[in-house]
N, C-alpha and C. Protein backbone atom coordinates (compact mmCIF):
# COMPACT_ATOMS: atom_id res chain seq x y z
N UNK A 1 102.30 102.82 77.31
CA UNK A 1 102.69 102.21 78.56
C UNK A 1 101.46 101.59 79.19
N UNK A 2 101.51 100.70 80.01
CA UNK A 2 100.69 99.65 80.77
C UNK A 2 100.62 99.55 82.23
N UNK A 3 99.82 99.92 82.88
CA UNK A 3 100.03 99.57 84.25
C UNK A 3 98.77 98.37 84.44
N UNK A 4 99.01 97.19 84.63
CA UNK A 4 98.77 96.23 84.48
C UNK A 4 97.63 95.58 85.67
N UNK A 5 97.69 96.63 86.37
CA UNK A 5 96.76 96.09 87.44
C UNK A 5 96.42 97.42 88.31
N UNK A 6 95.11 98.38 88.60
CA UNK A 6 94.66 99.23 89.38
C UNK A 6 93.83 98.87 89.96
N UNK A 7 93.37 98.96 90.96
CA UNK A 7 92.35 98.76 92.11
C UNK A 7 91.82 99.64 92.22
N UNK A 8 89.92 99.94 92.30
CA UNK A 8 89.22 101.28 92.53
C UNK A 8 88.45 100.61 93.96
N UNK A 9 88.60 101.25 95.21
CA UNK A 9 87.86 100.18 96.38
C UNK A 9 87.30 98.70 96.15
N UNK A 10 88.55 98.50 95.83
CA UNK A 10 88.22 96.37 95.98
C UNK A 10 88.29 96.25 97.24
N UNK A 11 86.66 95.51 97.39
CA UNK A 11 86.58 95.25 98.92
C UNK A 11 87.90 93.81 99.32
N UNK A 12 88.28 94.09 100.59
CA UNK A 12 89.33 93.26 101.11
C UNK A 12 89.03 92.80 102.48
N UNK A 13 89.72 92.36 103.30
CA UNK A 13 89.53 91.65 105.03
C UNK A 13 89.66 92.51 105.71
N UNK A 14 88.69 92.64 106.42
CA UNK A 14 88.47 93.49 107.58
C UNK A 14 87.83 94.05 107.59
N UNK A 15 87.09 94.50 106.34
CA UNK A 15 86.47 96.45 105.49
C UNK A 15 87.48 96.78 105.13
N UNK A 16 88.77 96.35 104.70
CA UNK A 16 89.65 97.10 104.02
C UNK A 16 89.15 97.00 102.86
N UNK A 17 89.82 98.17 102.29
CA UNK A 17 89.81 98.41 100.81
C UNK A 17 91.37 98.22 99.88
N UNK A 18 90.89 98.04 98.55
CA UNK A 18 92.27 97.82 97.68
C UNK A 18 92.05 99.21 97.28
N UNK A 19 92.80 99.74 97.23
CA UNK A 19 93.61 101.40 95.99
C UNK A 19 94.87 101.72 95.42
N UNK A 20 93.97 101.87 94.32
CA UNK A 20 95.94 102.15 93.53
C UNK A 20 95.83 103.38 93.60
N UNK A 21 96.97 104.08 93.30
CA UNK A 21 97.58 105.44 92.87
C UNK A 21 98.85 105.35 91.55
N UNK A 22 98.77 106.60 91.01
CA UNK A 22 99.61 106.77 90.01
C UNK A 22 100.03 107.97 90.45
N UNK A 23 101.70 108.10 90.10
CA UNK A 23 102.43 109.45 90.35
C UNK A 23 103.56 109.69 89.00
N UNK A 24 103.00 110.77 88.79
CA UNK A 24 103.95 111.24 87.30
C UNK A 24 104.98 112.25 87.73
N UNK A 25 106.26 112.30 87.44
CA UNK A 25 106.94 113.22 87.46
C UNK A 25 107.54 113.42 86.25
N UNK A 26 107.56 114.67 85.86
CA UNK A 26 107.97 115.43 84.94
C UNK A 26 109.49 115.72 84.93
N UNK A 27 110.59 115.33 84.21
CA UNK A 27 112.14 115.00 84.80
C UNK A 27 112.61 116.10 83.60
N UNK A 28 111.81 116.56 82.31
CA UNK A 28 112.24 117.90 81.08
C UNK A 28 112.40 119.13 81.66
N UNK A 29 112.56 119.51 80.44
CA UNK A 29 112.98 121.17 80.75
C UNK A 29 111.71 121.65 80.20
N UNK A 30 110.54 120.72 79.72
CA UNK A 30 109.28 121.19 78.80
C UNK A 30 108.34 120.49 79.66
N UNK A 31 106.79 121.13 79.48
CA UNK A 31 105.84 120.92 79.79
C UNK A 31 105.84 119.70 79.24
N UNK A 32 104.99 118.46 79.83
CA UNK A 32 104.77 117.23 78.91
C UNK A 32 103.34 116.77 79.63
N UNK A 33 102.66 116.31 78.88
CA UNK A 33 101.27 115.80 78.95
C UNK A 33 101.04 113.81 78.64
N UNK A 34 100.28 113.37 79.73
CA UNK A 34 100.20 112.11 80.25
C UNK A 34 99.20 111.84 79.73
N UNK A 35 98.68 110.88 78.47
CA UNK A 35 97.30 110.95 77.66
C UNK A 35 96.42 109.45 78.40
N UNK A 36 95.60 109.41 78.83
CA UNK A 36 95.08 108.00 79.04
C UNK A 36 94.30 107.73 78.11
N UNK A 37 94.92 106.33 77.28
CA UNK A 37 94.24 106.00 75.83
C UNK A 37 93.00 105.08 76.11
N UNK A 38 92.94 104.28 77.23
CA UNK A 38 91.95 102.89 77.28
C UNK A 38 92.08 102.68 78.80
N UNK A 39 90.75 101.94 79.10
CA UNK A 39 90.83 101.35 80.77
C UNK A 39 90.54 99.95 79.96
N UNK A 40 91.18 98.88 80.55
CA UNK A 40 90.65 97.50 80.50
C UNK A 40 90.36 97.33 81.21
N UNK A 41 88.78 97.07 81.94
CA UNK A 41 88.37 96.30 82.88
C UNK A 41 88.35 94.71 83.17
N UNK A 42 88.55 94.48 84.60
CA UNK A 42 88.97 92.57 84.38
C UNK A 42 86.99 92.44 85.31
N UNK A 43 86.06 92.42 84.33
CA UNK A 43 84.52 91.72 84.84
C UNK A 43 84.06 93.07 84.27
N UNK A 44 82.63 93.09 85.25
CA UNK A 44 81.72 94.23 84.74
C UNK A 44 82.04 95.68 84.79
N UNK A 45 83.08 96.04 85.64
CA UNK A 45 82.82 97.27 85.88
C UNK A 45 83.20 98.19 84.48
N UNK A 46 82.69 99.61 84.83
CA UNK A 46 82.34 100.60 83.92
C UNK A 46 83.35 101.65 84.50
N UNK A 47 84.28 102.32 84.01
CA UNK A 47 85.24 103.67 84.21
C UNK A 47 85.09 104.58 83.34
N UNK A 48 85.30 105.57 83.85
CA UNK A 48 85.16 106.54 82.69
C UNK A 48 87.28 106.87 82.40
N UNK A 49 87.29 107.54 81.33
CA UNK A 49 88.92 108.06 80.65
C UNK A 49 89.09 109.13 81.93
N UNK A 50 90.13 109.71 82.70
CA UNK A 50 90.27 110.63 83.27
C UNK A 50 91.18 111.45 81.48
N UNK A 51 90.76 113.01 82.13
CA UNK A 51 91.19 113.96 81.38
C UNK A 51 92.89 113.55 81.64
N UNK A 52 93.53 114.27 80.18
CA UNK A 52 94.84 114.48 80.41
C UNK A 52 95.77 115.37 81.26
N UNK A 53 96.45 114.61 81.53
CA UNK A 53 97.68 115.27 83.14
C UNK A 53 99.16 115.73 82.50
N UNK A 54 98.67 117.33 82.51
CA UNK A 54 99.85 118.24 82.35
C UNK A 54 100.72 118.53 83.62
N UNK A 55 102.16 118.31 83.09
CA UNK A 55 103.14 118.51 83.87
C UNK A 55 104.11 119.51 83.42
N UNK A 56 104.55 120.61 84.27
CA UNK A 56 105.36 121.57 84.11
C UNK A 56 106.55 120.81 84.58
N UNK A 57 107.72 121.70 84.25
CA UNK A 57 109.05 121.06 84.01
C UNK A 57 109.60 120.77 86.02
N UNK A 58 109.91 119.88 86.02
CA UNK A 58 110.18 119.35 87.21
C UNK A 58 108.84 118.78 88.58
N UNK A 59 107.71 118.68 87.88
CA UNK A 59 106.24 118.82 88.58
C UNK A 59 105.95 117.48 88.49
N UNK A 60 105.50 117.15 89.97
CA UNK A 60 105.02 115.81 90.08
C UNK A 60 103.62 115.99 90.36
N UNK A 61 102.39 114.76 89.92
CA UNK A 61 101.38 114.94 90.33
C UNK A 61 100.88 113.85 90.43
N UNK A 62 99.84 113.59 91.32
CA UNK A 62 99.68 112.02 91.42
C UNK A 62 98.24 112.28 91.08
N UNK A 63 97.51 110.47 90.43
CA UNK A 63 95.87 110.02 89.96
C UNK A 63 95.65 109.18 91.29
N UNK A 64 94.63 109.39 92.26
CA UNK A 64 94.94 108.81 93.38
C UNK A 64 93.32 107.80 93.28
N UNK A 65 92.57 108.29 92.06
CA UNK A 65 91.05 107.63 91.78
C UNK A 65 90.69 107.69 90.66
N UNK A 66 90.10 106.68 89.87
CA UNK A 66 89.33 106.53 88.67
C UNK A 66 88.03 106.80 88.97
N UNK A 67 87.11 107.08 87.81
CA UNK A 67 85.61 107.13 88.05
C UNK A 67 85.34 106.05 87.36
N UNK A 68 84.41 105.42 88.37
CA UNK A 68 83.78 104.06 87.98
C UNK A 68 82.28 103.57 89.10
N UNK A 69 82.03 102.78 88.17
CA UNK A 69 80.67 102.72 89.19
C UNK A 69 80.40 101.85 90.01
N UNK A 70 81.16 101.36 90.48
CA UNK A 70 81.73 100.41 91.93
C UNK A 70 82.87 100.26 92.16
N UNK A 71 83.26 99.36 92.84
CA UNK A 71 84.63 98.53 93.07
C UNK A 71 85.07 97.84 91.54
N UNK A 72 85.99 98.07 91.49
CA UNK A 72 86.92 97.57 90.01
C UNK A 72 88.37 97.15 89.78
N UNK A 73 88.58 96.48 89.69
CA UNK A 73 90.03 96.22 88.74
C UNK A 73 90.49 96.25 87.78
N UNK A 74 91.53 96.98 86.81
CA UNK A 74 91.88 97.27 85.55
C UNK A 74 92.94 97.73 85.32
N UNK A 75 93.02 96.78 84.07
CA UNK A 75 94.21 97.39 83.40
C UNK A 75 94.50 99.14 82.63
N UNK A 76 95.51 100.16 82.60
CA UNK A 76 95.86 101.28 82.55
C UNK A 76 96.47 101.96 80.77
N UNK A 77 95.49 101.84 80.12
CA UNK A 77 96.75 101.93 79.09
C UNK A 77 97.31 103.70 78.91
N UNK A 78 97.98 104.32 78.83
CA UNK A 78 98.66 105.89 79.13
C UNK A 78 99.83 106.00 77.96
N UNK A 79 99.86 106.73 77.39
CA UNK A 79 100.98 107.65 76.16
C UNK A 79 101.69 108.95 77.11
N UNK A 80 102.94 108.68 77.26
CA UNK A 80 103.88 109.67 77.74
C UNK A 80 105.31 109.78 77.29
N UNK A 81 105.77 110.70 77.27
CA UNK A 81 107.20 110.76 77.13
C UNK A 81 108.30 110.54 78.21
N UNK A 82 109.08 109.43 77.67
CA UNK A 82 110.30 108.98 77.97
C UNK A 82 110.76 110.04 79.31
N UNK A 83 110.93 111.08 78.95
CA UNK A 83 111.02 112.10 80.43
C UNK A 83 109.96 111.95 81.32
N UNK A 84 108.96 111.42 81.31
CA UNK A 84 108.27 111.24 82.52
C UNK A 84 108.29 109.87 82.79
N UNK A 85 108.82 110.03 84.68
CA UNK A 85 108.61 108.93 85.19
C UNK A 85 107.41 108.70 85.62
N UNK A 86 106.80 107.05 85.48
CA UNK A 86 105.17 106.70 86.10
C UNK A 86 105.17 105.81 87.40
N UNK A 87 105.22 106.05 88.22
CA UNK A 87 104.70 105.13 89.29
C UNK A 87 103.38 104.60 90.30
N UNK A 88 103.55 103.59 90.14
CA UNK A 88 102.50 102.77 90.33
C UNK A 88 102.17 101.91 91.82
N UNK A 89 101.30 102.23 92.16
CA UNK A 89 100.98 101.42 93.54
C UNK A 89 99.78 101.07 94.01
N UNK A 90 99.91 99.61 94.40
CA UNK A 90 98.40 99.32 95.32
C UNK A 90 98.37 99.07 96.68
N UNK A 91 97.37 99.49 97.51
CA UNK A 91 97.19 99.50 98.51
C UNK A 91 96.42 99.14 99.26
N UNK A 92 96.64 97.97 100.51
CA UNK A 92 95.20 97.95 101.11
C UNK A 92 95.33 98.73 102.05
N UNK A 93 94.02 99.55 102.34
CA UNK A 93 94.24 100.44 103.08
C UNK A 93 93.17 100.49 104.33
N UNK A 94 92.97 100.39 105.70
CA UNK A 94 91.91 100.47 106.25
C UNK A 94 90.77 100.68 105.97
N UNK A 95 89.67 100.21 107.04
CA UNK A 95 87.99 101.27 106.96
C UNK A 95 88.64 103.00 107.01
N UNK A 96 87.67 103.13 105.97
CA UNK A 96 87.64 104.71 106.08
C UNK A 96 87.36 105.75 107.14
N UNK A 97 88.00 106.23 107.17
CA UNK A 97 88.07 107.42 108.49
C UNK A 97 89.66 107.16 109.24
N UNK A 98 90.05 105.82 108.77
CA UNK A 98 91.39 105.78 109.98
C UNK A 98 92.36 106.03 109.95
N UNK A 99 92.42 106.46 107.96
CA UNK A 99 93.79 107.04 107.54
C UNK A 99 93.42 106.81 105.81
N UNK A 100 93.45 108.14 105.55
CA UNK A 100 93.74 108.71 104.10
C UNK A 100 94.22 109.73 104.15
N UNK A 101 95.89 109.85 104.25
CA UNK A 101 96.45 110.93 104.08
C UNK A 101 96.30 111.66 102.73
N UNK A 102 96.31 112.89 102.53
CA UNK A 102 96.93 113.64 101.44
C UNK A 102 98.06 113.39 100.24
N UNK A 103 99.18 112.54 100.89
CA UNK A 103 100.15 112.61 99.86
C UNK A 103 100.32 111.24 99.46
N UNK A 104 99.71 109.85 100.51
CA UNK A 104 99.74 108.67 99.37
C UNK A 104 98.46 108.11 100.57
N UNK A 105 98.25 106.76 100.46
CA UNK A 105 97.31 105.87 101.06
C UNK A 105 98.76 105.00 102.24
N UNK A 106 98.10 104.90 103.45
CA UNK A 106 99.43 104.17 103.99
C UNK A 106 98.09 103.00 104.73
N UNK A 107 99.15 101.60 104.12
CA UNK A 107 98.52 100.23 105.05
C UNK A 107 99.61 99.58 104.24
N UNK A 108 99.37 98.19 103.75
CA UNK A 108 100.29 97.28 103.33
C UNK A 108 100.27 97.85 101.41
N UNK A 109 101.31 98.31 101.64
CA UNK A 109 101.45 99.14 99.65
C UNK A 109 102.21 97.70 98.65
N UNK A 110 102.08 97.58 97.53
CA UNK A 110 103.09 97.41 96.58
C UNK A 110 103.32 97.65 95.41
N UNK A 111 104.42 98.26 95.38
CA UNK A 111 104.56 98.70 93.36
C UNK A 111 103.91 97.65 92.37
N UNK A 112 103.84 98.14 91.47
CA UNK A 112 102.79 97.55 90.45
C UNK A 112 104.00 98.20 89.15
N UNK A 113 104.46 97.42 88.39
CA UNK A 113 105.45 98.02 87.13
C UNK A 113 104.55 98.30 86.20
N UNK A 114 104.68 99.66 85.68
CA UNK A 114 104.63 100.39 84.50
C UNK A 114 105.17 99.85 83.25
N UNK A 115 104.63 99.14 82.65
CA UNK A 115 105.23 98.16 81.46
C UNK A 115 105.08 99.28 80.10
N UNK A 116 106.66 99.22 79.12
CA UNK A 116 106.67 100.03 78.40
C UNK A 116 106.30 99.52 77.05
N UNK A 117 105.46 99.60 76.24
CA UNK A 117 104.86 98.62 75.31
C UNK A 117 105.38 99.65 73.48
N UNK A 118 105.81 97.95 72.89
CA UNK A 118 106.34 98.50 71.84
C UNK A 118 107.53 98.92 71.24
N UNK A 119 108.41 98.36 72.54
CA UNK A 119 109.58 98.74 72.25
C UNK A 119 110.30 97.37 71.90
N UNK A 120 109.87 96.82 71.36
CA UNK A 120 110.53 95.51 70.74
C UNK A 120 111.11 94.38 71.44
N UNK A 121 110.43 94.39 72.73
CA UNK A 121 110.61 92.97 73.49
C UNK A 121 109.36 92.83 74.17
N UNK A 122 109.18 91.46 74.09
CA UNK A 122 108.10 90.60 74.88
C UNK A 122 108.30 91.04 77.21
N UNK A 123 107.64 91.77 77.30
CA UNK A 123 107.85 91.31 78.90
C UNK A 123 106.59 90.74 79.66
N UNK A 124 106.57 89.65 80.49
CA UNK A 124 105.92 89.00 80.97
C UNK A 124 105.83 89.33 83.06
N UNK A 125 104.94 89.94 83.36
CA UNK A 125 104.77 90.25 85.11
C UNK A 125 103.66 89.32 85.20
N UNK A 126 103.78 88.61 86.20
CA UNK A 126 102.95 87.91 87.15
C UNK A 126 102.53 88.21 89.02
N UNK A 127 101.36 88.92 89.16
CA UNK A 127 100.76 89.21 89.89
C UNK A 127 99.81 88.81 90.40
N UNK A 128 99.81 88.54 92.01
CA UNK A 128 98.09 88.14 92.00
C UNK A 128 98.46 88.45 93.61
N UNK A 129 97.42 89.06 93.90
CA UNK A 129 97.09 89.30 95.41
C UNK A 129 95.50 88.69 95.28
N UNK A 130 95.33 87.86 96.27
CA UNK A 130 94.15 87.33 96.89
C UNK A 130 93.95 87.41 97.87
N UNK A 131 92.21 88.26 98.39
CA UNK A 131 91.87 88.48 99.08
C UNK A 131 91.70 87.14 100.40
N UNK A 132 92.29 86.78 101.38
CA UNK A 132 92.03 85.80 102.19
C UNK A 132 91.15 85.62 102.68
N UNK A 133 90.03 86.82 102.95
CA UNK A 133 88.70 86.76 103.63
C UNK A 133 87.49 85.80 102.82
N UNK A 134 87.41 84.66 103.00
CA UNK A 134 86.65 84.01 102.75
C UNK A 134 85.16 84.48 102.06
N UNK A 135 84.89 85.15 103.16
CA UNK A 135 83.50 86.11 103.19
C UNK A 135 83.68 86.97 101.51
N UNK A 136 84.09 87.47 101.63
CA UNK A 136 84.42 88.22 100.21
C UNK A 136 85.40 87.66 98.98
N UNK A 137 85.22 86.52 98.43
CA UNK A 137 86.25 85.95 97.59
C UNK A 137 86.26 86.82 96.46
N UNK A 138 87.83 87.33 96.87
CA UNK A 138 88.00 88.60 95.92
C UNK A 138 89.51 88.62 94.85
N UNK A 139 89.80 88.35 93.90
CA UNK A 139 90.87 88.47 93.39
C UNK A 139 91.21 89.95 92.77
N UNK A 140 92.62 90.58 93.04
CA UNK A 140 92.68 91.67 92.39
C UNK A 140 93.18 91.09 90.85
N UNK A 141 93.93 90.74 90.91
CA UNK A 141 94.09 90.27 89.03
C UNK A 141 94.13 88.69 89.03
């Protein structure tokens, strides 16, 4: 599977920042494990693989940060089973301190599709959020 576009603090207007999150839920009656195979980065940046995300039967858990060594954008590549749902979101989210809740990022969000690769059709998403702030000419994809 593909999540086609993540944001690690892409600077944005205002001092906002871009952030994605990922949330797995586990929908079996079995433990199932979320493997991350590859990061594609879109320019220089550097990420490291996060470890694999075990899920007990009905257990949701969300990836709310990559390790990387700045601001980044990238593509997600992840191996899971059909019983787990993946969801995907980016966010711009204020200067820091004015709100990072616990259970997601809240400012202007939007899903980002989880593309299922290999299953014998071509699918094509087109995305692009651009940063408007002049000052920072910033594209997320």
């Amino acid at each position: 599977q593909l999540v086609p576009g993540f944001a690690v603090d892409v600077p944005g207007a205002n001092s906002s920042r871009w952030r994605s999150e990922l949330r797995f839920y586990n929908g079996s009656t079995a433990a199932q494990t979320v493997t991350f195979l590859r990061l594609i980065p879109f320019g220089d940046a550097s990420c490291t693989l996060p470890a694999p995300v075990v899920l007990l039967p009905g257990e949701m858990k969300q990836l709310r940060a990559l390790q990387c060594d700045g601001p980044a954008t990238l593509a997600v590549e992840l191996q899971a089973e059909v019983s787990v749902t993946i969801f995907s979101t980016v966010t711009n989210v204020a200067p820091a301190g004015i709100q990072d809740e616990e259970c997601c990022y809240s400012g202007f969000a939007h899903a980002v599709p989880v593309l299922r690769l290999g299953e014998g059709h071509l699918a094509r998403v087109n995305y692009v959020l651009i940063n408007p702030n002049p000052e920072i000419p910033y594209s997320l994809f």
